[in-house]
Protein backbone atom coordinates (compact mmCIF):
# COMPACT_ATOMS: atom_id res chain seq x y z
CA UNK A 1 0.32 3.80 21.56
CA UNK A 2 3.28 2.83 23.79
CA UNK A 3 4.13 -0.79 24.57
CA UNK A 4 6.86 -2.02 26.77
CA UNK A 5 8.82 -5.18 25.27
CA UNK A 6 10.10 -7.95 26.86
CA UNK A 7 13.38 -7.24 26.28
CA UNK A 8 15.33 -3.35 25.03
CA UNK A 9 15.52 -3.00 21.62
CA UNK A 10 19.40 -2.26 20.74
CA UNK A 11 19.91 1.31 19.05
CA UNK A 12 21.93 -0.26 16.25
CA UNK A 13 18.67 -2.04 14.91
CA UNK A 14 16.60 1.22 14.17
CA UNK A 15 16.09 1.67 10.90
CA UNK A 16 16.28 5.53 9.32
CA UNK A 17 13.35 7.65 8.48
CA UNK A 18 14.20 9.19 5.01
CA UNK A 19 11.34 10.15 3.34
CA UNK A 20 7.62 11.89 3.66
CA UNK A 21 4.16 10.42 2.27
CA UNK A 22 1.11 11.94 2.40
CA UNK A 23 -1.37 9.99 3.90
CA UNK A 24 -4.84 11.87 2.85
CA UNK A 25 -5.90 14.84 0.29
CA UNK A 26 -6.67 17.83 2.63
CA UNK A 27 -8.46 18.85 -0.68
CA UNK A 28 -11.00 16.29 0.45
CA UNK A 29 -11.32 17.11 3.88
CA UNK A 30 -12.22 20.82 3.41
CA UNK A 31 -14.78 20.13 1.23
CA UNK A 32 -16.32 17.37 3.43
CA UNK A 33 -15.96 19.71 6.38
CA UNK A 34 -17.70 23.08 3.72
CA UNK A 35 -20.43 20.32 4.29
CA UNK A 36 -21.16 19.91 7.22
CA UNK A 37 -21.32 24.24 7.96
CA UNK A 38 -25.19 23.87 6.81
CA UNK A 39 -25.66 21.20 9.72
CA UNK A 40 -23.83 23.32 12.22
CA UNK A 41 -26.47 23.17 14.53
CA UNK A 42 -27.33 19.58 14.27
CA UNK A 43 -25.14 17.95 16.94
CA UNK A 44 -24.69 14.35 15.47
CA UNK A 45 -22.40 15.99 12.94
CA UNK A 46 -19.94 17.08 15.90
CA UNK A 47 -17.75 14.39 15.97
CA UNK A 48 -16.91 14.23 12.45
CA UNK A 49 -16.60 17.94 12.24
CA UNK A 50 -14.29 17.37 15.34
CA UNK A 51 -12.65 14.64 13.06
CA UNK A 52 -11.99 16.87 9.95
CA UNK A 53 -10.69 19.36 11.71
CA UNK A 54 -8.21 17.40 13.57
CA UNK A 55 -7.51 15.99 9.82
CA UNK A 56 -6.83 19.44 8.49
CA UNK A 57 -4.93 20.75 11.69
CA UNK A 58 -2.61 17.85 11.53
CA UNK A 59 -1.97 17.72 7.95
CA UNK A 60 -1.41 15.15 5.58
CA UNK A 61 2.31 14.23 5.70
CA UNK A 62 3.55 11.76 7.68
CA UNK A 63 6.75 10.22 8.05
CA UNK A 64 8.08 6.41 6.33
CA UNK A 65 10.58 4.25 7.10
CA UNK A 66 13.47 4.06 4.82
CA UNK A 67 16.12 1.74 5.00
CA UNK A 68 19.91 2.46 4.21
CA UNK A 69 21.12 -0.81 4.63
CA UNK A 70 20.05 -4.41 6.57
CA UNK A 71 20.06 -3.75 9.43
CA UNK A 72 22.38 -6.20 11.98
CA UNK A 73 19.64 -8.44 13.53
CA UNK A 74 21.73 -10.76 14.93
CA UNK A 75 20.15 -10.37 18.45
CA UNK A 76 16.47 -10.88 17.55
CA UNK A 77 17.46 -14.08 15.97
CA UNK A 78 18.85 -14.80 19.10
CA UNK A 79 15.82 -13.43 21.22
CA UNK A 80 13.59 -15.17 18.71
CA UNK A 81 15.01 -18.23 17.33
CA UNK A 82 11.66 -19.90 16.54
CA UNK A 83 10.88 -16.69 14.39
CA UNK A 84 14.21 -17.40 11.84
CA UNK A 85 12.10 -17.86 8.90
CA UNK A 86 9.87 -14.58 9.77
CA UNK A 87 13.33 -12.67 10.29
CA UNK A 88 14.37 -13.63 7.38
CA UNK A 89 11.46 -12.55 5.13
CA UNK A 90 11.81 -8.94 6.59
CA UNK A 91 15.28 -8.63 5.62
CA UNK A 92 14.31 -9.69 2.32
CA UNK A 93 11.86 -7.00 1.93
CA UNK A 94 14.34 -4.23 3.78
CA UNK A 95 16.77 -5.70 1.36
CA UNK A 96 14.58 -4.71 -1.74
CA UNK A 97 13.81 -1.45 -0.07
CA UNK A 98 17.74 0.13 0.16
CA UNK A 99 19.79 1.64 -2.21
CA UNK A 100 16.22 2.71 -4.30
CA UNK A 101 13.60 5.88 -3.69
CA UNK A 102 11.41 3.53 -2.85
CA UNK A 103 9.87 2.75 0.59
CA UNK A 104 9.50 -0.16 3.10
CA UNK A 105 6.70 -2.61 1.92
CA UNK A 106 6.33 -5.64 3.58
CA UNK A 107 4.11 -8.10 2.29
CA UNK A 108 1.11 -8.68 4.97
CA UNK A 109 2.28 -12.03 7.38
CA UNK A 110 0.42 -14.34 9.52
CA UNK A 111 2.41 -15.97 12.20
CA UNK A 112 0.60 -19.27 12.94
CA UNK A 113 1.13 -21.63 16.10
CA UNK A 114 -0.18 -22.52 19.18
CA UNK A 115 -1.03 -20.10 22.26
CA UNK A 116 2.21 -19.23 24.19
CA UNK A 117 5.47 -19.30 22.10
CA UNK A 118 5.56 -15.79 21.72
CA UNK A 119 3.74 -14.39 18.25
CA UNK A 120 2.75 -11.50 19.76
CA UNK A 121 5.85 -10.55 21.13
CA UNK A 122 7.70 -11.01 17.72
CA UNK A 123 5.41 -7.91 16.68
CA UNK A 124 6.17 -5.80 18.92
CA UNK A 125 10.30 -6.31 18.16
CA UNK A 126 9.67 -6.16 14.49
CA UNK A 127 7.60 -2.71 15.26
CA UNK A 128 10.94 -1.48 17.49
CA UNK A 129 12.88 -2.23 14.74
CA UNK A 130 11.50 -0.54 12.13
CA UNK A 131 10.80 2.45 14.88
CA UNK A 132 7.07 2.83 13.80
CA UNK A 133 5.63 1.75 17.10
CA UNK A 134 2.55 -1.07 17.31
CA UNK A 135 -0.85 -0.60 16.44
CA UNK A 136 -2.46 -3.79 18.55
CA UNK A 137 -6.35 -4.95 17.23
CA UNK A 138 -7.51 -8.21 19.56
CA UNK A 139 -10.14 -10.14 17.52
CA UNK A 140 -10.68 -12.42 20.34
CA UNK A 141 -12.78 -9.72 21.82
CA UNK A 142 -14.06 -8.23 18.63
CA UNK A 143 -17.85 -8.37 17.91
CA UNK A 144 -18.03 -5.04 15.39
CA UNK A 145 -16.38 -4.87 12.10
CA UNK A 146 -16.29 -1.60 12.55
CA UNK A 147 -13.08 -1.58 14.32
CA UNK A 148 -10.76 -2.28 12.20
CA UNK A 149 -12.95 0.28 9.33
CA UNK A 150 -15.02 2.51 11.73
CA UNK A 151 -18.77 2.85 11.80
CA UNK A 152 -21.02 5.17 10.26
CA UNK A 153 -21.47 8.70 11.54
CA UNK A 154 -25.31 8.59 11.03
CA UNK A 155 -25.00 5.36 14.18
CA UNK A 156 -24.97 6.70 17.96
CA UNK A 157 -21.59 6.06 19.38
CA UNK A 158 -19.64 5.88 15.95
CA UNK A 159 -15.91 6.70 15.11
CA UNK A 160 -13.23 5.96 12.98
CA UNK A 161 -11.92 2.64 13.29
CA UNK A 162 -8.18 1.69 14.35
CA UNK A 163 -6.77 1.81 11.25
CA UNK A 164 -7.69 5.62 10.45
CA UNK A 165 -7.01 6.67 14.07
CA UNK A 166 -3.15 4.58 13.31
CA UNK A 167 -2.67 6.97 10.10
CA UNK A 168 -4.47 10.48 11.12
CA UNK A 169 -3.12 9.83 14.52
CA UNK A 170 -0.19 8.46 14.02
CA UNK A 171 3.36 9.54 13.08
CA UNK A 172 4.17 7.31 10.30
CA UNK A 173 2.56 6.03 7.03
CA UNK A 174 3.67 2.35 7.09
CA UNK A 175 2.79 1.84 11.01
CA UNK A 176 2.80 -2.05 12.12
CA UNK A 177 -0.59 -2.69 13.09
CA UNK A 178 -1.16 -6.05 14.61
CA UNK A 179 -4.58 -7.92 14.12
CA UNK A 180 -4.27 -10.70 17.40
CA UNK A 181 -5.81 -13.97 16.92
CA UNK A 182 -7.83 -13.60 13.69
CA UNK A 183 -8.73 -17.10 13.63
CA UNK A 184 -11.07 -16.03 16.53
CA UNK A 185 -12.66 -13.11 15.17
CA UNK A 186 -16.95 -13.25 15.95
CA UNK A 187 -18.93 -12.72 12.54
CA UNK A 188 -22.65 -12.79 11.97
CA UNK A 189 -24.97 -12.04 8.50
CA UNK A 190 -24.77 -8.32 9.34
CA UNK A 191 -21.28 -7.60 9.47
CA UNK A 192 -18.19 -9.74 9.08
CA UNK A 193 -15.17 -8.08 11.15
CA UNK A 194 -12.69 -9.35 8.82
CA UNK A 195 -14.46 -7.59 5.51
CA UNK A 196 -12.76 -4.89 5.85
CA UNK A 197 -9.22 -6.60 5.76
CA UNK A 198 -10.13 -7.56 2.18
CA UNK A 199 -9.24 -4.53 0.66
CA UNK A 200 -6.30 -3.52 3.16
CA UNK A 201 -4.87 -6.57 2.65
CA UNK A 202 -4.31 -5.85 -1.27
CA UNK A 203 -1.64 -2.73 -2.27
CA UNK A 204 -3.77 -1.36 -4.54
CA UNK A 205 -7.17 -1.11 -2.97
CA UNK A 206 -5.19 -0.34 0.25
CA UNK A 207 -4.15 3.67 -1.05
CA UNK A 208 -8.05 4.27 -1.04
CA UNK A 209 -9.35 2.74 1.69
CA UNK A 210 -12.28 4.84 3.32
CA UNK A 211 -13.26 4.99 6.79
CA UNK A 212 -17.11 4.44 7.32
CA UNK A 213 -17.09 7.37 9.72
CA UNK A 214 -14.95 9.48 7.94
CA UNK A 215 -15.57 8.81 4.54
CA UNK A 216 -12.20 10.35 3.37
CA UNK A 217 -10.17 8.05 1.42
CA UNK A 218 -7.00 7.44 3.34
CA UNK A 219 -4.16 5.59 1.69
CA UNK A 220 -2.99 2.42 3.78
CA UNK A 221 -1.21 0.70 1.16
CA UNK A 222 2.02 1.05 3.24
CA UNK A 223 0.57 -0.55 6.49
CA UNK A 224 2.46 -3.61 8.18
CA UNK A 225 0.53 -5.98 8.77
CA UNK A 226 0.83 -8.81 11.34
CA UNK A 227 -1.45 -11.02 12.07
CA UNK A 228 -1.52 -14.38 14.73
CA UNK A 229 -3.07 -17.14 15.00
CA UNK A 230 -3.72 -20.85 16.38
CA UNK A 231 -5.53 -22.35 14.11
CA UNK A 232 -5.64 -21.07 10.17
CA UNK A 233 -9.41 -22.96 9.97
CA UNK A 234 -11.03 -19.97 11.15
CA UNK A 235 -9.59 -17.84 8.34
CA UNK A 236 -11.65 -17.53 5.18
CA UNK A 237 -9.13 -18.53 2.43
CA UNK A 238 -9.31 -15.10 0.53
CA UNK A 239 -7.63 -13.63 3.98
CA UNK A 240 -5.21 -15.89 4.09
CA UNK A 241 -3.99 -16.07 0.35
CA UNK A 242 -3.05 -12.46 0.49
CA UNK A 243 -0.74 -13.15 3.31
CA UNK A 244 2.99 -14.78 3.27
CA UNK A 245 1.95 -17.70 5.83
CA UNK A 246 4.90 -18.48 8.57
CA UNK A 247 4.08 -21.75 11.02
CA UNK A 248 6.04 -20.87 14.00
CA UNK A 249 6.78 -23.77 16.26
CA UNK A 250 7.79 -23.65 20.10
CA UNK A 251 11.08 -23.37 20.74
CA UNK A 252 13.60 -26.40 21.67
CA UNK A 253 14.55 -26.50 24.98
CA UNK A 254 18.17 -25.25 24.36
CA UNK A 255 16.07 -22.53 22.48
CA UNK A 256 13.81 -21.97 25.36
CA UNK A 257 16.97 -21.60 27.32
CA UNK A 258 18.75 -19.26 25.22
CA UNK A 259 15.26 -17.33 25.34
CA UNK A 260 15.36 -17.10 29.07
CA UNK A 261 18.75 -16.04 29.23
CA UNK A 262 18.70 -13.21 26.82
CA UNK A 263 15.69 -12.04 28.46
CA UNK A 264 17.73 -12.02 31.95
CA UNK A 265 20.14 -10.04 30.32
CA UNK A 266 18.40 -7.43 28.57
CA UNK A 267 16.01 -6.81 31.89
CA UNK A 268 19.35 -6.33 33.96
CA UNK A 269 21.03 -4.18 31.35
CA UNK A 270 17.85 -1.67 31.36
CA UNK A 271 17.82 -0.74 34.57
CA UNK A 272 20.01 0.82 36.92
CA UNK A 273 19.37 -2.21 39.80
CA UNK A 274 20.84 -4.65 37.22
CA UNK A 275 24.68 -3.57 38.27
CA UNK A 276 23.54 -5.35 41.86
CA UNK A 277 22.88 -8.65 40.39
CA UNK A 278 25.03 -11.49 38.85
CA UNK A 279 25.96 -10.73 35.26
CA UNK A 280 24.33 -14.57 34.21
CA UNK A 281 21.57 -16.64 35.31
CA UNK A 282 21.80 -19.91 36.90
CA UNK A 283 21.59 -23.08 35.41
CA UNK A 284 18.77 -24.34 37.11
CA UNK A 285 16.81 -21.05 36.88
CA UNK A 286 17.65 -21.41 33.18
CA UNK A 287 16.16 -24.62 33.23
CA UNK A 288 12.89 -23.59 34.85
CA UNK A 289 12.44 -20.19 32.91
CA UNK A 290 12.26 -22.19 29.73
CA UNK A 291 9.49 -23.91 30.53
CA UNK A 292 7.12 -20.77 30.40
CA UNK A 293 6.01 -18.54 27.74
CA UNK A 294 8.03 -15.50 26.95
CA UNK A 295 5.43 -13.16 28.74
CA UNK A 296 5.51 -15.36 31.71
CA UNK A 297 9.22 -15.56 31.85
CA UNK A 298 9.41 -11.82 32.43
CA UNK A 299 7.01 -11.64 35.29
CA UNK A 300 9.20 -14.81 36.74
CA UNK A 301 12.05 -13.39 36.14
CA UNK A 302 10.86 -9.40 38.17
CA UNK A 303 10.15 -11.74 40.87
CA UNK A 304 13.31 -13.22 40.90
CA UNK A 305 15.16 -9.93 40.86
CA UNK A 306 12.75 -8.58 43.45
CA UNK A 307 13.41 -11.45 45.91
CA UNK A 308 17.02 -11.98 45.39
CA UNK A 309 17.42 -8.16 46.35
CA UNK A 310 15.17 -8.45 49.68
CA UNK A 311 17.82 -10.93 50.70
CA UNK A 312 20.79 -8.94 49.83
CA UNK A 313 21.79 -11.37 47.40
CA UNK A 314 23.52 -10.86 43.71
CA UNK A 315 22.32 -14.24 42.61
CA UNK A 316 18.90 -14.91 41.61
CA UNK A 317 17.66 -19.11 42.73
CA UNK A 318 15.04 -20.83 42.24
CA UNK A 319 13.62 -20.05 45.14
CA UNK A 320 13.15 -16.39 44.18
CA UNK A 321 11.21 -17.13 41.56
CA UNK A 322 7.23 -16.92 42.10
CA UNK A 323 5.21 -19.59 43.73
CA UNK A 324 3.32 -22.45 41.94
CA UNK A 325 6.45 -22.62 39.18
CA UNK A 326 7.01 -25.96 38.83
CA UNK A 327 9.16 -27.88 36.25
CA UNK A 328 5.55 -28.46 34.65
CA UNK A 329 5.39 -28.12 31.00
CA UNK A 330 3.89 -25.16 29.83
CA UNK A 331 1.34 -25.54 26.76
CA UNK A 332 2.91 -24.43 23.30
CA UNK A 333 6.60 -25.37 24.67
CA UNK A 334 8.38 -28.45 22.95
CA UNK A 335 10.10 -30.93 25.47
């Protein structure tokens, strides 16, 4: 799936695809599709006949990251200076991973803090730099455990859940998948939506994992995981002891600032309009930008542009920016 990021991720920080994994035994698939030819005309079994045949026609290898080096990330700890710690645990790992056959393993991370200072966001860099792309699973919605491990072909309605569809789907077989506010996640006595992270969580159990719908063991043991919360109370201990556990606080205001400005920079250098307008921001439009989250910064900030070229003007003000923007506080920012 495609996301758009707040801010262009620079060539230099993509990281090399060296090697091939495979990602399922086709073995398996053929004889779980031989199968299903005695139930041909029973039509329950056409979406997982659909399923194994998309299996088999796309084949088992898939491509992994591998690094050749650390890669320079100087600019996402500037774009994220409240993530320094996180940054620095994944050049640990990319560290371990060069100069050997082995591949990129990152040890499964929750970023913890409160709503607004931009958790999410980090994923979606850390998923442009290792050129995988970003999986994104919202828990805050999520009634059915089934969609993180899929659901049973014998229910009405099933298929595989999100992390088969990453893999089979997918290009790569260490994708980032991102599992958003897990300390919200809905669980009753018939299903708990985080079960299935028990065993994807763990290496080991992760290169067998089988999809309910499927039932083809599919090896996730090289999946990135990322997961966010607000409040680690709503995570059931087992979760969160197989994750490295990062408290991110909101940024300083000269952090906020540098946030805002590096965001005003990489939106004009992506686009062709950006020549038009003032190479940096003002210091008052500095001053209010930091005051919002990340996310809303952007949406300020196309405003901004927006208005400042309606009025044939190269310089963006305050005024530009969108109504009801105050010098308020914004929750999750320090002051």
């Amino acid at each position: 799936m495609s996301h758009q990021s707040l801010v262009p991720s620079p060539s230099a920080l993509r990281l090399p695809v060296a090697q091939i994994r495979q990602v399922f035994q086709p073995g398996d698939v053929e004889r779980k599709l031989a199968r299903l030819q005695d139930a041909s005309s029973q039509r329950e079994y056409e979406a997982l006949r659909t399923v194994y045949e998309r299996m088999l026609e796309r084949g088992p290898e898939r491509f992994q990251v591998k690094p050749s080096g650390v890669p320079d990330m100087a600019s996402l700890y500037d774009q994220l200076p409240n993530f320094t710690d996180v940054l620095d645990d994944v050049k640990r790992h990319v560290a371990l991973a060069q100069d050997s056959r082995d591949g990129l393993e990152v040890t499964p991370m929750l970023l913890l803090g409160p709503p607004g200072i931009g958790k999410t966001h980090f994923a979606r860099h850390l998923a442009e730099l290792l050129g995988t792309g970003m999986n994104l699973v919202s828990m805050s919605s999520m009634t059915a455990g089934w969609l993180l491990s899929g659901s049973s072909s014998q229910w009405k309605g099933a298929r595989p859940g999100k992390v088969f569809e990453a893999l089979v789907e997918g290009e790569y077989a260490n994708p980032v998948i991102v599992v958003d506010e897990i300390d919200k996640a809905a669980s009753d006595a018939q299903y708990d939506p985080l079960g299935a992270l028990y065993g994807l969580l763990e290496h080991d159990t992760a290169q067998c994992f089988t999809d309910e719908f499927a039932e083809v063991a599919i090896d996730a043991s090289q999946v990135i995981w990322i997961t966010t919360a607000n409040d680690e109370r709503g995570i059931p201990a087992p979760i969160l002891n197989r994750m490295n556990v990062f408290a991110v606080e909101a940024p300083t205001p000269e952090q906020a600032r540098a946030i805002a400005r590096n965001l005003y920079q990489g939106l004009r250098a992506g686009h062709d309009w950006g020549r038009l307008l003032d190479p940096e921001p003002q210091g008052d439009v500095l001053d209010l930008l930091a005051q919002m989250p990340p996310r809303e910064m952007r949406r300020a900030l196309m405003t901004g542009f927006g208005n400042a070229r309606l009025a044939q003007r190269s310089t963006v003000d305050v005024s530009d920016l969108p109504r009801g923007t105050t010098g308020k506080a914004r929750i999750g920012f320090v002051q």
